[in-house]
N, C-alpha and C. Protein backbone atom coordinates (compact mmCIF):
# COMPACT_ATOMS: atom_id res chain seq x y z
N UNK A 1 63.51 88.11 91.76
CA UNK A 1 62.98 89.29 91.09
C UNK A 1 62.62 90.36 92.11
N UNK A 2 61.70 89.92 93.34
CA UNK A 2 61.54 90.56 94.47
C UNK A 2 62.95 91.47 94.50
N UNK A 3 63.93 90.84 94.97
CA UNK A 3 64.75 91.91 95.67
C UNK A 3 65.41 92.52 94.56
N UNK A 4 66.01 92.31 92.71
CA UNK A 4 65.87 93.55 91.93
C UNK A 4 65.26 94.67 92.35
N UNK A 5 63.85 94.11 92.03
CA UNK A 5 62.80 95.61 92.55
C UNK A 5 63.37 96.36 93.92
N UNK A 6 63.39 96.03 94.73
CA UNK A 6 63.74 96.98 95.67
C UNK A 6 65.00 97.49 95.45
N UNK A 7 66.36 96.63 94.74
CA UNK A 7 67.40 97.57 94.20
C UNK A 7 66.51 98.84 93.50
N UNK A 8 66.11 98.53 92.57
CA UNK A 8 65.56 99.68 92.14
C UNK A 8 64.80 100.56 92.44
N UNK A 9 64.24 100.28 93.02
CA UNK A 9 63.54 101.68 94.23
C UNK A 9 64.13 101.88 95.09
N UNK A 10 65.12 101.51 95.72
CA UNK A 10 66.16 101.78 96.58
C UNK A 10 67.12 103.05 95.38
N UNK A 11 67.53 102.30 94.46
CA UNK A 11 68.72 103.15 93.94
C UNK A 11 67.67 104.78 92.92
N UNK A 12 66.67 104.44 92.82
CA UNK A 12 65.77 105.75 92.43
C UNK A 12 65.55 106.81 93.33
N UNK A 13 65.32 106.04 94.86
CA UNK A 13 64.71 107.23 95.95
C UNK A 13 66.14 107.69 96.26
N UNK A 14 67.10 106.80 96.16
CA UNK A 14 68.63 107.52 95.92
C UNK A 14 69.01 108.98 95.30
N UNK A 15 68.64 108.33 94.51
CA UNK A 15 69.32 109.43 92.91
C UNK A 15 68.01 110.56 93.07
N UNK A 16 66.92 109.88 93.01
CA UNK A 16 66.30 111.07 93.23
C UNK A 16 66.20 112.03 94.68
N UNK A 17 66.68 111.30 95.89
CA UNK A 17 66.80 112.58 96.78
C UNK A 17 68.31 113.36 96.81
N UNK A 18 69.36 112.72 95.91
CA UNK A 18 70.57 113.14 95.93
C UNK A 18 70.58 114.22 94.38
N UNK A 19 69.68 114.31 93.86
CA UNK A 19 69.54 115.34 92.58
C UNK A 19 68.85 116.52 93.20
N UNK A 20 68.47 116.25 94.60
CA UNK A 20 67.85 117.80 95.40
C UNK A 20 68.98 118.83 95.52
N UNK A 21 70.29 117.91 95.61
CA UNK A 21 71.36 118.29 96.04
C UNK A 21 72.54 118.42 95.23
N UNK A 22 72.88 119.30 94.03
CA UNK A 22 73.73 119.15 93.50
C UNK A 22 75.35 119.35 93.51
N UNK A 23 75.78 119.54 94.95
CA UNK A 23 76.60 119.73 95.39
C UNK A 23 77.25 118.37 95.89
N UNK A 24 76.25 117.51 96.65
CA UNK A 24 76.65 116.27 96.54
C UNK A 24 76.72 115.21 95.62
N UNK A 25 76.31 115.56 94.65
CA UNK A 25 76.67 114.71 93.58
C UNK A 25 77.90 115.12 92.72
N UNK A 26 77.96 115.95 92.77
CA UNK A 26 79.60 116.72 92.62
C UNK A 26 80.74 116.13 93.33
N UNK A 27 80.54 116.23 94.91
CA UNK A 27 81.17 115.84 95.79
C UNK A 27 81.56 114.35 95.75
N UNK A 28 80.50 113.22 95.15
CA UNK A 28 80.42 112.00 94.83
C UNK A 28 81.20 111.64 93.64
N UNK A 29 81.27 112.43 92.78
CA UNK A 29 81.94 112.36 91.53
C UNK A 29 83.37 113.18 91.75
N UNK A 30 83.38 113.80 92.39
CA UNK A 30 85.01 113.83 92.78
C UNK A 30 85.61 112.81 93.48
N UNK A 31 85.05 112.28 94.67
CA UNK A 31 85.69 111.58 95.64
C UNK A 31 86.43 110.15 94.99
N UNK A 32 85.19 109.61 93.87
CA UNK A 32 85.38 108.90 92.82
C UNK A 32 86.44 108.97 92.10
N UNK A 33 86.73 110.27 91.76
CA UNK A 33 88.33 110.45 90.81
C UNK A 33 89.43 110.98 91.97
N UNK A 34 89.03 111.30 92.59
CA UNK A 34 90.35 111.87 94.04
C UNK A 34 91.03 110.31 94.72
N UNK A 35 89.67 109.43 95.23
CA UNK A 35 90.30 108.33 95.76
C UNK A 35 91.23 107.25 94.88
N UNK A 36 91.14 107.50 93.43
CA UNK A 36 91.55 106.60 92.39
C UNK A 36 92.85 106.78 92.65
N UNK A 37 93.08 108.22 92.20
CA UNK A 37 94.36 109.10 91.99
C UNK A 37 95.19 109.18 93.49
N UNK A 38 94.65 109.09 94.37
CA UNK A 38 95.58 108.56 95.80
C UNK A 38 95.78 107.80 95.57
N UNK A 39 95.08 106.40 95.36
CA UNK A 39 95.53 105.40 95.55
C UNK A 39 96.41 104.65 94.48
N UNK A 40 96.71 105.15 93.27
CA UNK A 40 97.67 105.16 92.49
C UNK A 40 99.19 105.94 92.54
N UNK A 41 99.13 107.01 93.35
CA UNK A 41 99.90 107.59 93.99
C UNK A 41 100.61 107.15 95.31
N UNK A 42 99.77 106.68 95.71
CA UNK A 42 100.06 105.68 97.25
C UNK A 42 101.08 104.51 96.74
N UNK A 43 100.90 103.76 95.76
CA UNK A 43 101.33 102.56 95.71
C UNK A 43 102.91 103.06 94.99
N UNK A 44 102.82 104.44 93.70
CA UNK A 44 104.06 104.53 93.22
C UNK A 44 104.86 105.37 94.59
N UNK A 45 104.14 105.59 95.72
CA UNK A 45 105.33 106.27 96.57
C UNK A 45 105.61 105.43 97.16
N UNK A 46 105.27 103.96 97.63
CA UNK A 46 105.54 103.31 98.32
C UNK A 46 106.15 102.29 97.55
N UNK A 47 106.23 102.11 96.49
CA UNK A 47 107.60 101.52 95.82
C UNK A 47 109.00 102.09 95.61
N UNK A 48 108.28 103.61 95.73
CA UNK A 48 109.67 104.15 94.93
C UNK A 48 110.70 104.51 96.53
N UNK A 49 109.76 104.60 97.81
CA UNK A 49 110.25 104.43 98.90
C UNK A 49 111.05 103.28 99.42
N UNK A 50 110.51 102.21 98.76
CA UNK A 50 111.32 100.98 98.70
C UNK A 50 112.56 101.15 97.87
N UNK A 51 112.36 101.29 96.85
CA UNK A 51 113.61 101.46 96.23
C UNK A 51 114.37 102.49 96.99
N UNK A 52 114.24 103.27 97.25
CA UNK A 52 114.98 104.30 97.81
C UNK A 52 116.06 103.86 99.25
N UNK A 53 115.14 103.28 100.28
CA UNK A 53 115.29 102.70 101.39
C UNK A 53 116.38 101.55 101.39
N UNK A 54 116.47 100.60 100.10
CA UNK A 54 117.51 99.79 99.83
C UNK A 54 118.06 99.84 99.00
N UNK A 55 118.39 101.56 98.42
CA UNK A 55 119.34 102.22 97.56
C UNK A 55 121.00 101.91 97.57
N UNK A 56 121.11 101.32 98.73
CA UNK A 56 122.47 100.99 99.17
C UNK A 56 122.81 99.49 98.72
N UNK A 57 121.83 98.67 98.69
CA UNK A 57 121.35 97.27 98.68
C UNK A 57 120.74 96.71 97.28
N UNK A 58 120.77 96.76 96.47
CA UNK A 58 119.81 96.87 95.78
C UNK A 58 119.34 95.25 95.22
N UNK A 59 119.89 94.53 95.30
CA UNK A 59 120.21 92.85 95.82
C UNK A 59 119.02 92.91 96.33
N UNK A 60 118.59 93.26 97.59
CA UNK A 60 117.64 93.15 98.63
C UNK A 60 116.33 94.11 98.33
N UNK A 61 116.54 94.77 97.87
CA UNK A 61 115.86 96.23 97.43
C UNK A 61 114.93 95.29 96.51
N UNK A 62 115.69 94.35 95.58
CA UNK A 62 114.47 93.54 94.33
C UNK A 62 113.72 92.97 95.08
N UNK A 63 114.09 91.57 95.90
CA UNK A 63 113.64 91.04 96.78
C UNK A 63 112.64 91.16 97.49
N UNK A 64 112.73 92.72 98.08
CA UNK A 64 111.53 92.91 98.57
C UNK A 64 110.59 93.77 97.81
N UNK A 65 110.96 94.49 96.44
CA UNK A 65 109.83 95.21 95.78
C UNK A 65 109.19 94.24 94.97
N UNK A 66 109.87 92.84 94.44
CA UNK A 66 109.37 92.26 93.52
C UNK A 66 107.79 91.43 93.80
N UNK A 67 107.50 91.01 94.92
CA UNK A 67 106.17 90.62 95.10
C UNK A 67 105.35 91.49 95.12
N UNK A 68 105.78 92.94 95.61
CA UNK A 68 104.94 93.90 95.62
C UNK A 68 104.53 94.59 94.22
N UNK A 69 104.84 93.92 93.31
CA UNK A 69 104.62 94.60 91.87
C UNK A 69 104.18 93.20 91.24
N UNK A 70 104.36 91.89 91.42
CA UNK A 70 104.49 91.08 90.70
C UNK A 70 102.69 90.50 91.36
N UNK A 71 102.76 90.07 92.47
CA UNK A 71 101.18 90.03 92.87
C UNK A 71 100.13 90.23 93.13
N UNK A 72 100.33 91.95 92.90
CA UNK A 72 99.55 92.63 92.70
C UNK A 72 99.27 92.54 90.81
N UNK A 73 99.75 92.13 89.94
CA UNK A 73 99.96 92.51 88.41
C UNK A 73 99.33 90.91 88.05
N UNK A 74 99.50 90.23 88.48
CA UNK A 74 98.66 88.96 88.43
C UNK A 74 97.56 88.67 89.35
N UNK A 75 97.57 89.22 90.32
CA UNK A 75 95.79 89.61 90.38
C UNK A 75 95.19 90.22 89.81
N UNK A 76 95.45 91.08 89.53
CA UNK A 76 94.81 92.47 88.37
C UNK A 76 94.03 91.64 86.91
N UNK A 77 95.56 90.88 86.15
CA UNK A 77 95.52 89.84 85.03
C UNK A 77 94.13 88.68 85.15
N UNK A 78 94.00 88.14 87.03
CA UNK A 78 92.97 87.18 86.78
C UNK A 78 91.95 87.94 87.10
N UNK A 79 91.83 88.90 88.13
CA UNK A 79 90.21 89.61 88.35
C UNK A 79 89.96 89.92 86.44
N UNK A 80 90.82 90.22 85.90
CA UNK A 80 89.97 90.87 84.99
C UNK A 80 89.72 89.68 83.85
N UNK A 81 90.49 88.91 83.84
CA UNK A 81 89.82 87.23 83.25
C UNK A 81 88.60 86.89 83.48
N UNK A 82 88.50 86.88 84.85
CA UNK A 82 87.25 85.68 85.48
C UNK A 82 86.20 87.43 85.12
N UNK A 83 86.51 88.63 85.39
CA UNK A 83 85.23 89.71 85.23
C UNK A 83 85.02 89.36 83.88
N UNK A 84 85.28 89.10 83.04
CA UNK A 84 85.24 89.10 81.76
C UNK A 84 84.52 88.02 81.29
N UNK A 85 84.81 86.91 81.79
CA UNK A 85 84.45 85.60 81.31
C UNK A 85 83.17 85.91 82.35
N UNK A 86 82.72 85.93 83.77
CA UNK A 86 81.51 86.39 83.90
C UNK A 86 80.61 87.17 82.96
N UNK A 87 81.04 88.44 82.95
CA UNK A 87 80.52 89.62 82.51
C UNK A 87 79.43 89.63 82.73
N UNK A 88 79.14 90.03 84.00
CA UNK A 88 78.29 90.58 84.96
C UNK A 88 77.52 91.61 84.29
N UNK A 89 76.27 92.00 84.36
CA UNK A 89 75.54 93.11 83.99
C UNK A 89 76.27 94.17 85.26
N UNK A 90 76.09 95.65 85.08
CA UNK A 90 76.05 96.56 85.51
C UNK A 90 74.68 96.84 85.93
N UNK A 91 74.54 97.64 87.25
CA UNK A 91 73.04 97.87 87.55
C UNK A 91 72.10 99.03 86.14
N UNK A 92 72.89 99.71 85.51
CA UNK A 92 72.29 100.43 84.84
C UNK A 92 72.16 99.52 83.19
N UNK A 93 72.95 98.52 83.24
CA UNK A 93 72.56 97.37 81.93
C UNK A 93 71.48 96.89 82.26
N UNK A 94 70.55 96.46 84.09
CA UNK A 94 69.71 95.61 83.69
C UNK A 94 68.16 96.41 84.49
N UNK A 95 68.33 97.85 85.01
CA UNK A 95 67.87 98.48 84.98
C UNK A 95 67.56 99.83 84.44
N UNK A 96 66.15 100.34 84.32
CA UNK A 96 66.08 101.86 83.44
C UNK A 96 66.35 103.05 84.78
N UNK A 97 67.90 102.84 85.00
CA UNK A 97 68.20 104.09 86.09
C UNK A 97 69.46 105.24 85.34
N UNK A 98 69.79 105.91 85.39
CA UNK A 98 70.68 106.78 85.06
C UNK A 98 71.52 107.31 85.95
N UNK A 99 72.79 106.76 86.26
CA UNK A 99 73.96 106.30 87.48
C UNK A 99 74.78 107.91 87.44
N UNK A 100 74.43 108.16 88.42
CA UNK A 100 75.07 109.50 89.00
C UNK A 100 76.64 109.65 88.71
N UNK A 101 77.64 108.41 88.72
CA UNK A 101 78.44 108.57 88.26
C UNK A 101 78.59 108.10 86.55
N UNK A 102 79.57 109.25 85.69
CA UNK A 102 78.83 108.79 84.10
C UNK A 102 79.93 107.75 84.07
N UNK A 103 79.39 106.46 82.76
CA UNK A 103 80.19 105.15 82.93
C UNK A 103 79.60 104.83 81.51
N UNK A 104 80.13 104.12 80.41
CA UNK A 104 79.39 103.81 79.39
C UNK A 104 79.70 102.86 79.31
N UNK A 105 80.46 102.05 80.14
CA UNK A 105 81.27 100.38 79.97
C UNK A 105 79.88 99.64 80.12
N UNK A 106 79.39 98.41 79.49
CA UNK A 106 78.52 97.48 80.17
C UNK A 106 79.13 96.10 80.18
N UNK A 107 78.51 95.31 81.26
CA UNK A 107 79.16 94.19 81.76
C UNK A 107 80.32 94.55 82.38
N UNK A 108 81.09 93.24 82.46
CA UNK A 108 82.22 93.14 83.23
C UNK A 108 82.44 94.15 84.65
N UNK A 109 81.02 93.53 85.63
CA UNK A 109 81.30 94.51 86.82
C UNK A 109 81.71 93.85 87.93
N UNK A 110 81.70 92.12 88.15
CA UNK A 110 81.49 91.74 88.90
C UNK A 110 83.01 90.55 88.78
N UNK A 111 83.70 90.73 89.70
CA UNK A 111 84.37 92.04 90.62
C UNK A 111 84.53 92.58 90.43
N UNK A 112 84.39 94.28 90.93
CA UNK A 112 84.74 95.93 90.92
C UNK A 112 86.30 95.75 91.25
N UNK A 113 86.73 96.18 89.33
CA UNK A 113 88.57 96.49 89.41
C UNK A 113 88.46 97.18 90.55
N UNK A 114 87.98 98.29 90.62
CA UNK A 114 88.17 99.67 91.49
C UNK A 114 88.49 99.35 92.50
N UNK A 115 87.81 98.20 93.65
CA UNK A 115 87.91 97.69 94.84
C UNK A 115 88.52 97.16 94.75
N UNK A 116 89.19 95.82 93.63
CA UNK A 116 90.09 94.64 94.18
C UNK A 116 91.35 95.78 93.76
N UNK A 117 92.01 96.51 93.44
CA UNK A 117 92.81 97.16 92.69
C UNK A 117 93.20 97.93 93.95
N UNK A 118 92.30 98.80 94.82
CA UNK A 118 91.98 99.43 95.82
C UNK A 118 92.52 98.69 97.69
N UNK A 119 91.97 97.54 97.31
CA UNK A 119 92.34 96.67 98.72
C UNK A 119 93.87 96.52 98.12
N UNK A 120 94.45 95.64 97.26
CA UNK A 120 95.58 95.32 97.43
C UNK A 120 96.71 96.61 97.38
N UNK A 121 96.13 97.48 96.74
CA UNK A 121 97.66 98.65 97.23
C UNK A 121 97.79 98.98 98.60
N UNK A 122 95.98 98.89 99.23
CA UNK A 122 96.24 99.24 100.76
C UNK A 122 97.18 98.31 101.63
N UNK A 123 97.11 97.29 101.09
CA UNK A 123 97.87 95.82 101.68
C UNK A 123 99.25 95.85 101.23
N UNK A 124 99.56 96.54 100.08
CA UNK A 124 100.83 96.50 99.96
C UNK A 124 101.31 97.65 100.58
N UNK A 125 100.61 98.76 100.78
CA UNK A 125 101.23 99.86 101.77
C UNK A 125 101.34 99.88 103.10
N UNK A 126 99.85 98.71 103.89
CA UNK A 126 100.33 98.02 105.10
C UNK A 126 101.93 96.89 105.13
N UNK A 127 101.92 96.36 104.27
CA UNK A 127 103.84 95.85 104.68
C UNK A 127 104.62 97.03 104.38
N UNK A 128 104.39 98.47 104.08
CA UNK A 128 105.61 99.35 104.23
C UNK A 128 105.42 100.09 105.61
N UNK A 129 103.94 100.98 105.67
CA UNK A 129 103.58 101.31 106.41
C UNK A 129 102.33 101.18 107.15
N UNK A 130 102.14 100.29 108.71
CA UNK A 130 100.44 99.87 108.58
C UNK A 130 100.00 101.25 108.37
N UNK A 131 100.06 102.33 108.91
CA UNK A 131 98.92 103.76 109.27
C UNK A 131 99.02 103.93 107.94
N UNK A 132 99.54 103.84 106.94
CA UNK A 132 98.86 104.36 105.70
C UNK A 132 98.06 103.34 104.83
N UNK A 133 98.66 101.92 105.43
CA UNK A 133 97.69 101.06 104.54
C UNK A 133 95.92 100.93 105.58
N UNK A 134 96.25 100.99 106.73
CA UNK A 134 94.92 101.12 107.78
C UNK A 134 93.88 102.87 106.70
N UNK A 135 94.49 103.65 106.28
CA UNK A 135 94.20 104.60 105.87
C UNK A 135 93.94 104.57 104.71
N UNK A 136 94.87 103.68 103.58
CA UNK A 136 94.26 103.52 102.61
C UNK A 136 92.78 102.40 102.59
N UNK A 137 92.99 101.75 103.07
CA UNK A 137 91.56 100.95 103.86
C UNK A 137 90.29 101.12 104.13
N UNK A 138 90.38 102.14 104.58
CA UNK A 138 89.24 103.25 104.58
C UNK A 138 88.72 103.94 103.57
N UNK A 139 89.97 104.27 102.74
CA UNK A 139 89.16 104.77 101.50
C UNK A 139 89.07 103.64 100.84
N UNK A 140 89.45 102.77 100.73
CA UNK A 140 88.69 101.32 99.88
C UNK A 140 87.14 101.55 100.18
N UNK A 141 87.12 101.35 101.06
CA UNK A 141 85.78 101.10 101.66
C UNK A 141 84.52 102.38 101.22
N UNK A 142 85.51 103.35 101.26
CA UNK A 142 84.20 104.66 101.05
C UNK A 142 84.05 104.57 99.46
N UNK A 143 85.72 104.66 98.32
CA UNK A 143 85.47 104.21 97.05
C UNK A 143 84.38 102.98 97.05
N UNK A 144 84.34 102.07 97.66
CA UNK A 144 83.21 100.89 97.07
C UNK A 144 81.80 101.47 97.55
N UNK A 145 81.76 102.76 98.90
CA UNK A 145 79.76 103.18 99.04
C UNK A 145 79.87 104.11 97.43
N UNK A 146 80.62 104.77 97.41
CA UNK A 146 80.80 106.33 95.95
C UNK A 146 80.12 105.08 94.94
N UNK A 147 80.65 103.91 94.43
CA UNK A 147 80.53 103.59 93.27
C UNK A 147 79.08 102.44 93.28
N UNK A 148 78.75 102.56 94.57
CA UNK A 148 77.59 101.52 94.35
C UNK A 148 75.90 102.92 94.64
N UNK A 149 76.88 104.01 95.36
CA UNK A 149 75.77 105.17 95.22
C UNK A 149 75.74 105.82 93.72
N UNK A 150 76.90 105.79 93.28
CA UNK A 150 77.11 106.26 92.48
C UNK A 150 76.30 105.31 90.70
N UNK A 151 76.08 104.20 91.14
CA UNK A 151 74.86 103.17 90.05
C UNK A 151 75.96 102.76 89.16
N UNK A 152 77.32 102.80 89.42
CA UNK A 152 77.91 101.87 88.40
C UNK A 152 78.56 100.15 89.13
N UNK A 153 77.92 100.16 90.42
CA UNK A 153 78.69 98.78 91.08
C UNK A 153 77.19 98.54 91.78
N UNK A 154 76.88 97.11 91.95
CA UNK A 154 76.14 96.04 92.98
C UNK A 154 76.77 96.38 94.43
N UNK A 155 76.25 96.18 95.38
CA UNK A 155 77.24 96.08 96.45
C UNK A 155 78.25 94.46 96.11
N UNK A 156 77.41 93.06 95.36
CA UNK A 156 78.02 92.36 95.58
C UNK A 156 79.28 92.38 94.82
N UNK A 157 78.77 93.64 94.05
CA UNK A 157 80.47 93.64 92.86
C UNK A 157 81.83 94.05 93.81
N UNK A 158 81.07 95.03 94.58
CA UNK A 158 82.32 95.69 95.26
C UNK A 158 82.91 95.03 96.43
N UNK A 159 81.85 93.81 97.16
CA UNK A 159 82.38 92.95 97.91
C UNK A 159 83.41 91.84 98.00
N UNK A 160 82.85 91.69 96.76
CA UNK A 160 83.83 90.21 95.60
C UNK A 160 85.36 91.18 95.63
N UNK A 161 85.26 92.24 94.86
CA UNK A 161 86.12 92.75 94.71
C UNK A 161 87.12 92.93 95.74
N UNK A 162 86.70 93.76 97.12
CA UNK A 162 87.36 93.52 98.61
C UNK A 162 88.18 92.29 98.63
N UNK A 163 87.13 91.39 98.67
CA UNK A 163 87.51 89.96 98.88
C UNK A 163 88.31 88.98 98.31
N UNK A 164 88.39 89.57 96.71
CA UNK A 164 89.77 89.12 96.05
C UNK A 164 90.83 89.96 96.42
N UNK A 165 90.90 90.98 96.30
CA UNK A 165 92.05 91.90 96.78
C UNK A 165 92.74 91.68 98.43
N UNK A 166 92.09 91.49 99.23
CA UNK A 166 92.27 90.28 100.52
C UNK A 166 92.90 89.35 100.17
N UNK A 167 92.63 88.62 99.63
CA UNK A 167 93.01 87.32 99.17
C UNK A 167 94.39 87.57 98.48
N UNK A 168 94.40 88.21 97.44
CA UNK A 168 95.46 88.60 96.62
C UNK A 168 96.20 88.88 97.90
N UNK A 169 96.32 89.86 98.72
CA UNK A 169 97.26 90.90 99.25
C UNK A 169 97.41 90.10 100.40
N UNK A 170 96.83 88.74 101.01
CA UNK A 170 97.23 87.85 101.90
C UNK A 170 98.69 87.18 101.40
N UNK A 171 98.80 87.03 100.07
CA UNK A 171 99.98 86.46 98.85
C UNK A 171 101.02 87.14 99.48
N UNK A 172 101.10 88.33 99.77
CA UNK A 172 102.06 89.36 99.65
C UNK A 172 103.14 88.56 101.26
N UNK A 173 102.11 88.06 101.83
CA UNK A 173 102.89 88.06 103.32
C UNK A 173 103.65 86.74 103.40
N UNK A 174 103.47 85.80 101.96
CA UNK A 174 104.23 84.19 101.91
C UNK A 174 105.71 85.16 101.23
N UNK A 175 105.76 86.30 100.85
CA UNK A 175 107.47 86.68 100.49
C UNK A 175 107.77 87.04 101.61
């Protein structure tokens, strides 16, 4: 119970010194929809680069796009099983806070799609290209501070999440 409470005075002296500032909470709530939209963009350019690349081949061209669509699509299928069958409270389900980013979903937080969804495209864009998956990486990482500043993720949601998407995107390197 102890350490709830300090989530919650932690995530209040938050919100309340980040409402001094309404520019950064703007800034927080974009980065939130900007990093999504890269990283959904990232993954269809780096398939369709695949395809492209063994346009000549296309035998080989499956071969190598098919894990990259297929294990990523069955991780997705079980994170959101086991989130479900958990169904984790959200910090704003089991506290009276009002989450800087707006969210009306409750439960099912624990693992954060956002992060496991997030690590494995970076991992599938490290086997095309490391500097963009090292890059998408980074924004994994800043998407999981946005959404746990932001009062719709635990840190442990967004860790789990990392950590399956790791796991998942370790899969990628047995094709």
């Amino acid at each position: 119970m102890d350490s709830k409470f300090n989530y919650y005075q932690f995530y209040t002296a938050l919100s309340d010194w980040l409402s001094r500032y309404p520019r950064l909470i703007a800034i927080l709530r974009w980065m939130n929809r900007l990093i999504v939209l890269v990283m959904y963009v990232a993954y269809l350019l780096v398939l369709v680069g695949i395809c492209w690349r063994y346009r000549a081949i296309p035998r080989t061209g499956l071969q190598v796009l098919a894990p990259l669509v297929i294990v990523p699509g069955l991780g997705f299928g079980l994170v959101s099983f086991f989130r479900h069958r958990l169904n984790a409270p959200r910090p704003y389900d089991e506290w009276a806070i009002d989450p800087l980013l707006a969210r009306e979903k409750h439960g099912d937080s624990l693992p954060s799609r956002h992060a496991f969804s997030a690590t494995v495209i970076s991992l599938v864009a490290w086997r095309a290209a490391w500097p963009l998956g090292v890059f998408l990486l980074v924004l994994t990482l800043i998407l999981g501070l946005v959404r746990i500043i932001g009062g719709v993720h635990y840190p442990r949601d967004i860790i789990a999440g990392i950590c399956c998407g790791l796991l998942c995107g370790a899969c990628l390197w047995l094709f």
